[in-house]
N, C-alpha and C. Protein backbone atom coordinates (compact mmCIF):
# COMPACT_ATOMS: atom_id res chain seq x y z
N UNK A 1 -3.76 0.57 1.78
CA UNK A 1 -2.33 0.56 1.53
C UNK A 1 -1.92 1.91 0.95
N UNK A 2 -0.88 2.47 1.72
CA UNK A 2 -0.40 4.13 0.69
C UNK A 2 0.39 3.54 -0.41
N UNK A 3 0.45 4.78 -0.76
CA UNK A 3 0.77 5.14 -2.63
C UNK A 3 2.34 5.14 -2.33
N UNK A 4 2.87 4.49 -2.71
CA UNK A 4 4.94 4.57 -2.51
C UNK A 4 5.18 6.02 -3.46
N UNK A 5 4.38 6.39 -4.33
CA UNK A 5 5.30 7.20 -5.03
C UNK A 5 4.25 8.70 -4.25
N UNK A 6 3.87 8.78 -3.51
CA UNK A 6 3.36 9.79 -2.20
C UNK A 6 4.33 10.20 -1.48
N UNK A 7 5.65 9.68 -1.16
CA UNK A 7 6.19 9.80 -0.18
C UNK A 7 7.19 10.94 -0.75
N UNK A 8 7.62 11.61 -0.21
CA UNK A 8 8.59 12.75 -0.21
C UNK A 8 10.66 12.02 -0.84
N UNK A 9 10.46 10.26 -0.31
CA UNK A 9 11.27 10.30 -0.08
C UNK A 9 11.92 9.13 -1.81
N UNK A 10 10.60 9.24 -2.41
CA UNK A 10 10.33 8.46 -3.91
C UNK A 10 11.58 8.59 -4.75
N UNK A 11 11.88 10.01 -5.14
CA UNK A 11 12.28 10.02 -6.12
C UNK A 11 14.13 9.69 -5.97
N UNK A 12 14.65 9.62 -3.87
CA UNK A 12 15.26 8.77 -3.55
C UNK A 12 15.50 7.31 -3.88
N UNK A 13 14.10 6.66 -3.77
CA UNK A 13 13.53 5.42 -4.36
C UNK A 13 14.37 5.22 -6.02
N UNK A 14 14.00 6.37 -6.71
CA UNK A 14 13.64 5.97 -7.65
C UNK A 14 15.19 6.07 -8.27
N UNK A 15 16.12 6.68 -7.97
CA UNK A 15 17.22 7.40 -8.40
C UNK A 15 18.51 5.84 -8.28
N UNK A 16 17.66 5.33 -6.93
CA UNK A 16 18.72 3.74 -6.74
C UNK A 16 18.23 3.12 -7.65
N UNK A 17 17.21 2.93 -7.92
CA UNK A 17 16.64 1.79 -8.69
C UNK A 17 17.08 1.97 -10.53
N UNK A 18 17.07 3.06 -10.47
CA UNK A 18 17.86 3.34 -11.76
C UNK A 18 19.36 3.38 -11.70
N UNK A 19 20.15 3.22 -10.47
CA UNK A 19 21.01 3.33 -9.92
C UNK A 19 22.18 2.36 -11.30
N UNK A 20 21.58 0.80 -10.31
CA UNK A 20 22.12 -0.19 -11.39
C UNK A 20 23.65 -0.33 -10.54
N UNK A 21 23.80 -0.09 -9.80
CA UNK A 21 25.40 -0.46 -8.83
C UNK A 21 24.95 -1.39 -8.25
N UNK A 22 26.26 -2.16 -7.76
CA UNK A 22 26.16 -2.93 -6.10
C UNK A 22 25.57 -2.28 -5.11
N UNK A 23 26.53 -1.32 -5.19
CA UNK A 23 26.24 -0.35 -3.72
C UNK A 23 27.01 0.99 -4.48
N UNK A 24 26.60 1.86 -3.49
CA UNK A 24 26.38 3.62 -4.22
C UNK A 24 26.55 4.24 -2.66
N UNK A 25 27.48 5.04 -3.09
CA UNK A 25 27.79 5.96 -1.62
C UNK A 25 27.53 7.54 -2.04
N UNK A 26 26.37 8.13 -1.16
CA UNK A 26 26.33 9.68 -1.14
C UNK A 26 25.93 10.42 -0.07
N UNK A 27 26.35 11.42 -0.50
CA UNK A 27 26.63 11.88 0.92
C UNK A 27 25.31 13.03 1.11
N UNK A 28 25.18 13.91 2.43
CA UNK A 28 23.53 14.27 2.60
C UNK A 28 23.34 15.23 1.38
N UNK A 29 24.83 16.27 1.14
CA UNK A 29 24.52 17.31 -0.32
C UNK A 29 23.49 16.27 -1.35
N UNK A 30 24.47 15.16 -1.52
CA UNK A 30 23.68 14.85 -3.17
C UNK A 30 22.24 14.15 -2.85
N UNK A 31 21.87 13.66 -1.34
CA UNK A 31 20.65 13.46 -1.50
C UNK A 31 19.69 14.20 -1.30
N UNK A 32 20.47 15.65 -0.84
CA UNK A 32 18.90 16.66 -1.16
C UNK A 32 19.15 16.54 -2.52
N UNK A 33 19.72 16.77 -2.96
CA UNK A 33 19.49 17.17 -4.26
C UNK A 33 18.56 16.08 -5.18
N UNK A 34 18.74 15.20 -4.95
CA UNK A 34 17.85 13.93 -5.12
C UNK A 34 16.63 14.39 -4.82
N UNK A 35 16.28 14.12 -4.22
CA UNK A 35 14.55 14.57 -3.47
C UNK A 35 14.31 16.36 -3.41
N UNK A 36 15.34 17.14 -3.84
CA UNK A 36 14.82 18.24 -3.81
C UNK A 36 14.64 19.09 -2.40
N UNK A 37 14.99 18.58 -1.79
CA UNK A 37 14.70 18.81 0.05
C UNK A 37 15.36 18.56 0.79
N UNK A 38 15.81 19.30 2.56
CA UNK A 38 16.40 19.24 3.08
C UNK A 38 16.13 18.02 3.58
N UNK A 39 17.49 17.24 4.21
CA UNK A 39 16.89 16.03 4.90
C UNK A 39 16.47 16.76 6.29
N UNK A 40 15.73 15.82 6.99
CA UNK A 40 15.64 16.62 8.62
C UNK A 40 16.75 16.41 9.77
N UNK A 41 16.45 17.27 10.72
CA UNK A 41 17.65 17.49 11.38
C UNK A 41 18.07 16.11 11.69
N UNK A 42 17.23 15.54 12.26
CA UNK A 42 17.40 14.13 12.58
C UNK A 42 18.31 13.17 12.02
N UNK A 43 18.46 12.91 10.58
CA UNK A 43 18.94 12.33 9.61
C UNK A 43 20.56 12.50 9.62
N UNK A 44 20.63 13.99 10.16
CA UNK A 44 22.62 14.63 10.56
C UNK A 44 22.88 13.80 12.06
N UNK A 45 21.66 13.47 12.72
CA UNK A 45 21.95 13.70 14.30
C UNK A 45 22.18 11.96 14.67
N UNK A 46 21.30 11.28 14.36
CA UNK A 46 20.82 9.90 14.93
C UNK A 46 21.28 9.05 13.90
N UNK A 47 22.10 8.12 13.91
CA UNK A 47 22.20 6.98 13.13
C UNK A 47 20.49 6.23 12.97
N UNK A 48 19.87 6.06 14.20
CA UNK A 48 18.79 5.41 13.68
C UNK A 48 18.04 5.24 12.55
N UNK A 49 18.34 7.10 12.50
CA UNK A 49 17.77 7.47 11.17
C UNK A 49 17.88 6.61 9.80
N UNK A 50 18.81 6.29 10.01
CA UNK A 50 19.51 5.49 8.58
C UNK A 50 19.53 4.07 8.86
N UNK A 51 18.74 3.51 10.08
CA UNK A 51 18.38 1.97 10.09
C UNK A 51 17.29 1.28 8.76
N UNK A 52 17.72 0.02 8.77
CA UNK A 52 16.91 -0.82 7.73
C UNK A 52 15.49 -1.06 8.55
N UNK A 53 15.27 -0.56 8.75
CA UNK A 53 13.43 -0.95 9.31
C UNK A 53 12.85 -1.22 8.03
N UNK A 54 11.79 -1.64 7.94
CA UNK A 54 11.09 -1.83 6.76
C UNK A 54 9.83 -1.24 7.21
N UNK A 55 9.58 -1.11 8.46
CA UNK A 55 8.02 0.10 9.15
C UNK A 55 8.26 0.36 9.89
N UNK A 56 7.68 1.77 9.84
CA UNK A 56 7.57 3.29 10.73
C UNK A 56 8.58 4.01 10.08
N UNK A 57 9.23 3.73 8.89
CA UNK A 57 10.26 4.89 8.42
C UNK A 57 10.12 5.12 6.75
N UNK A 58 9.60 5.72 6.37
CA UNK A 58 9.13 6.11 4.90
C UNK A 58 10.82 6.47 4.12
N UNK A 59 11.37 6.91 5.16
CA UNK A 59 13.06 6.49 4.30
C UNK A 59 13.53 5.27 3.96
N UNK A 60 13.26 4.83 5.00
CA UNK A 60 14.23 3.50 4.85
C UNK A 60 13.61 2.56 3.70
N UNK A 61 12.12 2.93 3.78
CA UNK A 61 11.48 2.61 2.63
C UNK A 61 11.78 2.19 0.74
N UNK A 62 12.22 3.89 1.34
CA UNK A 62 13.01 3.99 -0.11
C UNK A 62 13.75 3.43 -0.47
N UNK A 63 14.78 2.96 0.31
CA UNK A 63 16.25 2.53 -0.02
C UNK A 63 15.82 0.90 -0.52
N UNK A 64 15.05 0.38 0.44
CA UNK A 64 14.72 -1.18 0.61
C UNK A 64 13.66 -1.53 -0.18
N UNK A 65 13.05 -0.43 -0.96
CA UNK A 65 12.39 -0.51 -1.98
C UNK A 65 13.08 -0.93 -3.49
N UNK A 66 13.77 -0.11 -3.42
CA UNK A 66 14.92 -0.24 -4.30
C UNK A 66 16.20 -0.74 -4.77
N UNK A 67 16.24 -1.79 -3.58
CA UNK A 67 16.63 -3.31 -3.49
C UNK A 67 18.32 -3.09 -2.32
N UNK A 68 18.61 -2.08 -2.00
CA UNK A 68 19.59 -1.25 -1.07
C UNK A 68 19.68 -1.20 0.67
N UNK A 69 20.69 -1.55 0.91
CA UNK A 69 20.36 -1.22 2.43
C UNK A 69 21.71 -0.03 2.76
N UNK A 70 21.05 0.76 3.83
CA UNK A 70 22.18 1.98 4.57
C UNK A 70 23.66 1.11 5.15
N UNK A 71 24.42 0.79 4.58
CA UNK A 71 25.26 0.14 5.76
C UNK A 71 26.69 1.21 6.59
N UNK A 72 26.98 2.13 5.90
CA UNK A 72 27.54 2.86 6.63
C UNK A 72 27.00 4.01 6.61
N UNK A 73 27.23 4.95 7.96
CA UNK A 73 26.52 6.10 7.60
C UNK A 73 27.27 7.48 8.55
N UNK A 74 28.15 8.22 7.78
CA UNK A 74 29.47 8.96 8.74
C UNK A 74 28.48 10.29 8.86
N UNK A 75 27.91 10.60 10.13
CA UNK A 75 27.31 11.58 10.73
C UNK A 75 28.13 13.13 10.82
């Protein structure tokens, strides 16, 4: 089993979970800034990107880790 706090996309994780809202809207600026890192191109391009999968996406991870799901997402 991997390490959740391995992932690049943790301290995303960790920022909702301390969050403490219903729901929390931000936009891609404040989540680099969150994680420190660009998101990838992908993330501007594809809604998929921002689907609730729960596997094959170490993002979505985060969010659904942290008790959150993506529901809108303005590209």
């Amino acid at each position: 089993m991997s390490n959740p706090t391995a992932s690049k996309y943790y301290p995303l994780q960790e920022y909702l979970r301390q969050c403490g809202e219903d729901g929390i809207s931000l936009d891609f600026a404040a989540i680099e800034r969150i994680l420190g890192l660009s998101l990838p191109r992908t993330a501007r391009l594809q809604r998929a990107w921002w689907s609730n999968r729960s596997t094959g996406a170490v993002q979505a991870n985060a969010w659904l880790l942290a008790g959150y799901h993506a529901a809108e997402v303005d590209l």
